[in-house]
C-alpha atoms as a PDB file:
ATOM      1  CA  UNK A   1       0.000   0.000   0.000  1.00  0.00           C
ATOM      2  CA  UNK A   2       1.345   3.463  -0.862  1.00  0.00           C
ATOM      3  CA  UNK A   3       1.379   5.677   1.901  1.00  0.00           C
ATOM      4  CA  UNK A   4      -0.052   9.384   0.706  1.00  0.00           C
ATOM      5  CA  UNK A   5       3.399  11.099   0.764  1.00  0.00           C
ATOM      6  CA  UNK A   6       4.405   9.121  -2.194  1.00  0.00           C
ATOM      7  CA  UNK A   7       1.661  10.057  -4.226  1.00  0.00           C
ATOM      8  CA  UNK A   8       2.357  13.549  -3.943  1.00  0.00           C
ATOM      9  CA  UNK A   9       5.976  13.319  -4.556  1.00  0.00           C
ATOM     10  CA  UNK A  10       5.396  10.805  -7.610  1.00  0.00           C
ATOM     11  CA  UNK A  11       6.707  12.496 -10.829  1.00  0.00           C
ATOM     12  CA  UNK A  12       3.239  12.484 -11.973  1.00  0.00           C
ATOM     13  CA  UNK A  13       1.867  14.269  -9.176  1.00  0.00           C
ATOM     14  CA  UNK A  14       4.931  16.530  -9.370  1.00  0.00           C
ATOM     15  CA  UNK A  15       4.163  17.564 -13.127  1.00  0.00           C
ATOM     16  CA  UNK A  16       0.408  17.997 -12.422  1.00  0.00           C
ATOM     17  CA  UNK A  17       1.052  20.274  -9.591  1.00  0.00           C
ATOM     18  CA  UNK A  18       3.733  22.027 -11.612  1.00  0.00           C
ATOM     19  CA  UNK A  19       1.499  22.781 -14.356  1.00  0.00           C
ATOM     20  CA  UNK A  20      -1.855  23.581 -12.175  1.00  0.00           C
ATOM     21  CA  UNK A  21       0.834  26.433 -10.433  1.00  0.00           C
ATOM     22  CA  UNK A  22       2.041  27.569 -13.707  1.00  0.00           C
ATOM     23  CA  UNK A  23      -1.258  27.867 -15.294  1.00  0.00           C
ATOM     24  CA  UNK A  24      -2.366  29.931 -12.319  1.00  0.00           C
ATOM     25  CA  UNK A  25       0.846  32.215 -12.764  1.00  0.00           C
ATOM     26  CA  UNK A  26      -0.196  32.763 -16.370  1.00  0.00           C
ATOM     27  CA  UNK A  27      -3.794  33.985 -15.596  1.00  0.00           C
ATOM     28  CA  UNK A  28      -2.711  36.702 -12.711  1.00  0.00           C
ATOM     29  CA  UNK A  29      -0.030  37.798 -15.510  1.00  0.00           C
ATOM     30  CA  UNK A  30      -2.698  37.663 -18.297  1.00  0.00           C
ATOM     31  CA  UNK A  31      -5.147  40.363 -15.955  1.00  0.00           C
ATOM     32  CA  UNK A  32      -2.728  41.772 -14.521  1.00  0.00           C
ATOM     33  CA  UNK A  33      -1.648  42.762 -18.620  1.00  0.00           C
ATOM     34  CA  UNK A  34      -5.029  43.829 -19.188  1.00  0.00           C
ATOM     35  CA  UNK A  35      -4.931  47.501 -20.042  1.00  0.00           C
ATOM     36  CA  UNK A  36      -7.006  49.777 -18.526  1.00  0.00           C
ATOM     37  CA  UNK A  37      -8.795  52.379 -20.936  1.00  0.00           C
ATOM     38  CA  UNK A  38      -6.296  55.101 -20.037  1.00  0.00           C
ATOM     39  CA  UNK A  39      -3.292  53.493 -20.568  1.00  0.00           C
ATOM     40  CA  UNK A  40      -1.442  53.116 -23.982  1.00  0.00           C
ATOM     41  CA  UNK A  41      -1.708  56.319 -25.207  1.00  0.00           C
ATOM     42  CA  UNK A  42       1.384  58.516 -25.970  1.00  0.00           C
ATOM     43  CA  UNK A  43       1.509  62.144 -26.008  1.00  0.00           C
ATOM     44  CA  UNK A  44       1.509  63.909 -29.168  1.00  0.00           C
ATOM     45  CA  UNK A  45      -0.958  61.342 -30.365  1.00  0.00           C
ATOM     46  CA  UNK A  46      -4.064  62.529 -32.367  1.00  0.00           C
ATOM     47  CA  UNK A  47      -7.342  63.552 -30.658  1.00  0.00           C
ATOM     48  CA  UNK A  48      -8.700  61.105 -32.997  1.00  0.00           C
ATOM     49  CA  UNK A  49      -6.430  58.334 -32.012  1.00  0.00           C
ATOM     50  CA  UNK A  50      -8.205  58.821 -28.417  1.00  0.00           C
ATOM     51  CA  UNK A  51     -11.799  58.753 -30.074  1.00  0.00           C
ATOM     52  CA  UNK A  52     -11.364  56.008 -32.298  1.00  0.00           C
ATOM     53  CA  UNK A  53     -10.210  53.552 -28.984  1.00  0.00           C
ATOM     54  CA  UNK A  54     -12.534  55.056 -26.375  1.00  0.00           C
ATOM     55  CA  UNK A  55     -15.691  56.195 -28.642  1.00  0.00           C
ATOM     56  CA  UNK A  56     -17.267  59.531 -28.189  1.00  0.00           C
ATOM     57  CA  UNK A  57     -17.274  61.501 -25.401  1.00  0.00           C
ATOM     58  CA  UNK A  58     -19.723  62.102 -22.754  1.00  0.00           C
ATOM     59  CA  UNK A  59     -18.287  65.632 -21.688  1.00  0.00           C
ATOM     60  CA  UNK A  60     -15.999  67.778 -23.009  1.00  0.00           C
ATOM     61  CA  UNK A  61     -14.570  70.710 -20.904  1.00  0.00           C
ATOM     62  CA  UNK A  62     -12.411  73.609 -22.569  1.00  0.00           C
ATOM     63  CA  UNK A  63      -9.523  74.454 -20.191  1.00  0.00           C
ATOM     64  CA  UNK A  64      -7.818  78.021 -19.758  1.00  0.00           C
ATOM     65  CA  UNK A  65      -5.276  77.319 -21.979  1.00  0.00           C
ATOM     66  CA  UNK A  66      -6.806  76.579 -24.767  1.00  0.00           C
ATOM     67  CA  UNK A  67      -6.770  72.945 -24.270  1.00  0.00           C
ATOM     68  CA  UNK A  68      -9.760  70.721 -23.996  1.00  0.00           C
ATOM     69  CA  UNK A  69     -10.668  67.790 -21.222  1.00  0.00           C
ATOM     70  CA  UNK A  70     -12.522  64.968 -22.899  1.00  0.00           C
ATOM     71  CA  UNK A  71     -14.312  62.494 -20.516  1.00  0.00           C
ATOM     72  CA  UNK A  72     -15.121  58.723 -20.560  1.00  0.00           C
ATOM     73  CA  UNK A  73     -17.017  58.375 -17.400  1.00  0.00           C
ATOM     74  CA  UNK A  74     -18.708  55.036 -15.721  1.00  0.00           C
ATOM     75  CA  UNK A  75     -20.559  57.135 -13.603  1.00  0.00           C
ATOM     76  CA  UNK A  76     -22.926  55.875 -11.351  1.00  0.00           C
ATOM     77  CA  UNK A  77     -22.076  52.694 -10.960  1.00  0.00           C
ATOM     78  CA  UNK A  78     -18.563  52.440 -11.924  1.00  0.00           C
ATOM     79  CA  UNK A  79     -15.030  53.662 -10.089  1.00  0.00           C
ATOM     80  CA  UNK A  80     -13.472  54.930 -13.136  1.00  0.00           C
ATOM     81  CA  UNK A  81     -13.138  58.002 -15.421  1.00  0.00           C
ATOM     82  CA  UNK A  82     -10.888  58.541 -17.957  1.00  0.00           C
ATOM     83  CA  UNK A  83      -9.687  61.855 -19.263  1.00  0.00           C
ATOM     84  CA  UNK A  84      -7.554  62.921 -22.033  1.00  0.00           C
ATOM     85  CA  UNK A  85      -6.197  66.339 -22.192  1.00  0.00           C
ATOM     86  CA  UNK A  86      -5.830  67.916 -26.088  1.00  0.00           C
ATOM     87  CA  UNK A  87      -4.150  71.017 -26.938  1.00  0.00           C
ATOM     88  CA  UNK A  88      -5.550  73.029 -28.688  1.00  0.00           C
ATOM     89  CA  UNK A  89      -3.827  71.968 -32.253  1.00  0.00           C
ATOM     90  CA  UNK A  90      -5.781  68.498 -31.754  1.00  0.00           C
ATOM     91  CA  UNK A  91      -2.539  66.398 -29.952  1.00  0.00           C
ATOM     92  CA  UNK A  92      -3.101  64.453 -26.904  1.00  0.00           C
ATOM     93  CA  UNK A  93      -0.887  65.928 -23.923  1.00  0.00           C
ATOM     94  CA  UNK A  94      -2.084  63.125 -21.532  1.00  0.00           C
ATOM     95  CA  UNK A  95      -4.746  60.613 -20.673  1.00  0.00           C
ATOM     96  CA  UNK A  96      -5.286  59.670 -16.975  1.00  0.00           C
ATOM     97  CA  UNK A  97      -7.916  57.954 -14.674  1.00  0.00           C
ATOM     98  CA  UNK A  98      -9.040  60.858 -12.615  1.00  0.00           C
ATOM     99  CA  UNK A  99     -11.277  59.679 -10.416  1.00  0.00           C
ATOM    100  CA  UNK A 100      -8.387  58.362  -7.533  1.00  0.00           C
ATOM    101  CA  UNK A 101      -7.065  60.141  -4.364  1.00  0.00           C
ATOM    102  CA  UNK A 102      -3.929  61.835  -5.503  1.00  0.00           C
ATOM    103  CA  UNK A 103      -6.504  63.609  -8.075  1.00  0.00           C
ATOM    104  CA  UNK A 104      -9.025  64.253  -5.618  1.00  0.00           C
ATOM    105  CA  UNK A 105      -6.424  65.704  -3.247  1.00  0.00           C
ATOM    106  CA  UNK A 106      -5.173  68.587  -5.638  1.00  0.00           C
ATOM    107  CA  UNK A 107      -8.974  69.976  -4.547  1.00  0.00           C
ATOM    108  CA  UNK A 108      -8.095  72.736  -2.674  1.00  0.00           C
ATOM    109  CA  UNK A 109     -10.657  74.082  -0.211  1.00  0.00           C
ATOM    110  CA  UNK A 110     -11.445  77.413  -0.218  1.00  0.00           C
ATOM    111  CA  UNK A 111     -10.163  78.332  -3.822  1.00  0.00           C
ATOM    112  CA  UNK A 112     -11.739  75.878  -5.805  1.00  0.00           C
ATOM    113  CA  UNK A 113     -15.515  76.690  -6.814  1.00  0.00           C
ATOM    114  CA  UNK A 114     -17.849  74.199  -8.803  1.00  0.00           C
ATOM    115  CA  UNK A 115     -16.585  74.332 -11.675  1.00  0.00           C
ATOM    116  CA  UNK A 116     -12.941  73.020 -10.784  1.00  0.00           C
ATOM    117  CA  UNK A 117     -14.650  70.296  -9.721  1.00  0.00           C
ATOM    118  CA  UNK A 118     -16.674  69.557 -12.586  1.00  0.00           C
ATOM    119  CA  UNK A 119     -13.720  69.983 -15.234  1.00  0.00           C
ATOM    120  CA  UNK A 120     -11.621  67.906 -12.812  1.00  0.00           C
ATOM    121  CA  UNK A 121     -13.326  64.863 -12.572  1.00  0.00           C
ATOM    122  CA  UNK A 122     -17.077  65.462 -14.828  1.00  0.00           C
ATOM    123  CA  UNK A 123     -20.519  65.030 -13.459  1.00  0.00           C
ATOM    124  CA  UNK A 124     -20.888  63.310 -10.046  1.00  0.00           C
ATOM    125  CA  UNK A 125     -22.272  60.567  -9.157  1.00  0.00           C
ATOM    126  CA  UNK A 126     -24.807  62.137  -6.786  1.00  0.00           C
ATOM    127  CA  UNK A 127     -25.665  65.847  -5.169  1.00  0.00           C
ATOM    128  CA  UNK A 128     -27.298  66.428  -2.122  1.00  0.00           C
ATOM    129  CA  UNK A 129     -27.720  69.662  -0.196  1.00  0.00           C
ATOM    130  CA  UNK A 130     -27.867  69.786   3.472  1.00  0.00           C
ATOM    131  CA  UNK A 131     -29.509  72.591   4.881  1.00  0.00           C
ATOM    132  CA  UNK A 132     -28.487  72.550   8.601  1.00  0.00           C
ATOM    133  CA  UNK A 133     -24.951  72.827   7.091  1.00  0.00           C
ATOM    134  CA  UNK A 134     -25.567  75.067   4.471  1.00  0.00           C
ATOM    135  CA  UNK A 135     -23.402  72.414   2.269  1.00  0.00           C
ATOM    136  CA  UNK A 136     -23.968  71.474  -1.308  1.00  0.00           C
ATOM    137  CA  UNK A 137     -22.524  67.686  -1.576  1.00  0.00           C
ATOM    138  CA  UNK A 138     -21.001  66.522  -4.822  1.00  0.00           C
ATOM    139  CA  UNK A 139     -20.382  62.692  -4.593  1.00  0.00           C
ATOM    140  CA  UNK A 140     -18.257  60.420  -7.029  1.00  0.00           C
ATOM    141  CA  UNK A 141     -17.508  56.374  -6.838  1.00  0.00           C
ATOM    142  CA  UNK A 142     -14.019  55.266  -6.967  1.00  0.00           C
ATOM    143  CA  UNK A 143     -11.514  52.534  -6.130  1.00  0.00           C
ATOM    144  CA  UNK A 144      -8.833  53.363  -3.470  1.00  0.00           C
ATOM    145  CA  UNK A 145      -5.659  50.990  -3.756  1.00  0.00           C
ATOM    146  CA  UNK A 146      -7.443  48.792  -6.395  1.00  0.00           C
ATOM    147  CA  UNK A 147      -9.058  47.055  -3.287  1.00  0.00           C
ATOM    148  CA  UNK A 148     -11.400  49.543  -1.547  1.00  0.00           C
ATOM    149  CA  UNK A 149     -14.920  51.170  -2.902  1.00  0.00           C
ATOM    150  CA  UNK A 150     -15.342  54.435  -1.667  1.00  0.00           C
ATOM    151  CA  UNK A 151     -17.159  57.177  -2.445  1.00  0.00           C
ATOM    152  CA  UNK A 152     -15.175  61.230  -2.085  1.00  0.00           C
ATOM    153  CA  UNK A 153     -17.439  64.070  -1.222  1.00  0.00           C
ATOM    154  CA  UNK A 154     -16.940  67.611  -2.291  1.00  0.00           C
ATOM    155  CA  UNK A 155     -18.885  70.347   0.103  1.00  0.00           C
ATOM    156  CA  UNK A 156     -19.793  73.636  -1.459  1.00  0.00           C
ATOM    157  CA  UNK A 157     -20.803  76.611   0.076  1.00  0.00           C
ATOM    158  CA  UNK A 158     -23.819  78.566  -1.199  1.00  0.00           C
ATOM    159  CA  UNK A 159     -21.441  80.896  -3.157  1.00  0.00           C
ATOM    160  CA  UNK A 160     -19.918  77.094  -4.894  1.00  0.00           C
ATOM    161  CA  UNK A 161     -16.752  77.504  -3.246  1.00  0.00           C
ATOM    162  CA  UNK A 162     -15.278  74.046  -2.259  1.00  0.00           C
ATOM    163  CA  UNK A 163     -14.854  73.993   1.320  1.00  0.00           C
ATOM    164  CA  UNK A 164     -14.237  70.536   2.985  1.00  0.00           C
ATOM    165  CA  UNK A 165     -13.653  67.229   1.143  1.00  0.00           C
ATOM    166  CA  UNK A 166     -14.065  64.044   2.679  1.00  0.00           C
ATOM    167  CA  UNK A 167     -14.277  60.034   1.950  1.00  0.00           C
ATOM    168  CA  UNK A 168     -16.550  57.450   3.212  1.00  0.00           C
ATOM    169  CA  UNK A 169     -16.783  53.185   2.047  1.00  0.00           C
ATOM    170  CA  UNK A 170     -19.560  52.947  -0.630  1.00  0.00           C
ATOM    171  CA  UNK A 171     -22.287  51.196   0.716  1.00  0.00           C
ATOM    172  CA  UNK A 172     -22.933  49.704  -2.766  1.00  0.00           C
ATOM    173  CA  UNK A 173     -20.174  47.036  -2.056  1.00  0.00           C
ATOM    174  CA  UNK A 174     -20.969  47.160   2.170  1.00  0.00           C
ATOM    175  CA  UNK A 175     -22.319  43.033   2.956  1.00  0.00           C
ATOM    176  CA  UNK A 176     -24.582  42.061   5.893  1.00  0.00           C
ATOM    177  CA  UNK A 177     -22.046  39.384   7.128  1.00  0.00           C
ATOM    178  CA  UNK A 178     -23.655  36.475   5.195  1.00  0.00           C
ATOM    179  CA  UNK A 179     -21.212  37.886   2.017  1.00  0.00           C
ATOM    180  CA  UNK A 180     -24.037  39.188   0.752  1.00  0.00           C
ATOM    181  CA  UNK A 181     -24.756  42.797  -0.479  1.00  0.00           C
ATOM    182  CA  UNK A 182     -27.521  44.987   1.017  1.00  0.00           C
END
């Protein structure tokens, strides 16, 4: 009678192990490969370049400088926006997922209005106005650290000025302890 040690160090079972663990490798590698929607674009690329990969659209904003932010967002329910910044002779100068915290901490309180906001990182996902606090509440989805769903808050004054930002889990992805969503 074979005791169960030798099975598991037979060749055979050595080979079948080997390839279940290499198999595995190769499918992390393969998603981990899988490019995102912002990445593999290079600067100086066409506008159209950007279009013809990502499809229309769904807000543009000009920018002081005569540039242009075009924005791919998956807005309500998804973590992600894209944006590509064009010059103003058509070339891409970069495309970026905005809608992450070292983005949402350029916000600066107190100087930025509305409409920083809204060029910054498009339409939120939700607004809410609290009167107690005088606050207007701009809300967007997004994925902290590619692990954690959260949702960033931008409070406006009744002038628009941005005055306190803030970041909370997204109840969307909270579970009731049987691993099951609410």
């Amino acid at each position: 009678m074979a005791s169960r040690g030798s099975k598991i160090n037979s060749p055979a079972s050595r080979r079948a192990y080997s390839a279940r663990i290499a198999l595995a490798c190769a499918v992390v590698l393969a998603l981990g490969a899988c490019a995102q929607p912002w990445q593999g674009f290079q600067a100086g690329e066409q506008e159209s370049a950007v279009i013809a990969k990502l499809g229309p659209p769904r807000e543009v904003y000009n920018l002081p400088n005569g540039s242009k932010r075009l924005m791919w967002p998956t807005q309500p329910w998804g973590e992600f926006t894209t944006a590509a910044d064009i010059d103003a002779t058509g070339k891409v100068i970069s495309v970026r997922q905005v809608l992450q915290p070292s983005e949402f901490y350029r916000a600066e309180p107190g100087k930025w209005t509305k409409d920083d906001v809204l060029v910054n990182f498009g339409r939120p996902e939700e607004t809410a106005y609290f009167p107690l606090m005088k606050r207007e509440v701009w809300t967007y989805r997004y994925l902290e650290d590619d692990v954690w769903y959260q949702l960033f808050h931008f409070y406006f004054d009744d002038t628009g000025v941005l005055r306190a930002t803030q970041k909370s889990p997204d109840p969307l992805h909270e579970h009731n302890g049987n691993d099951q969503p609410f």
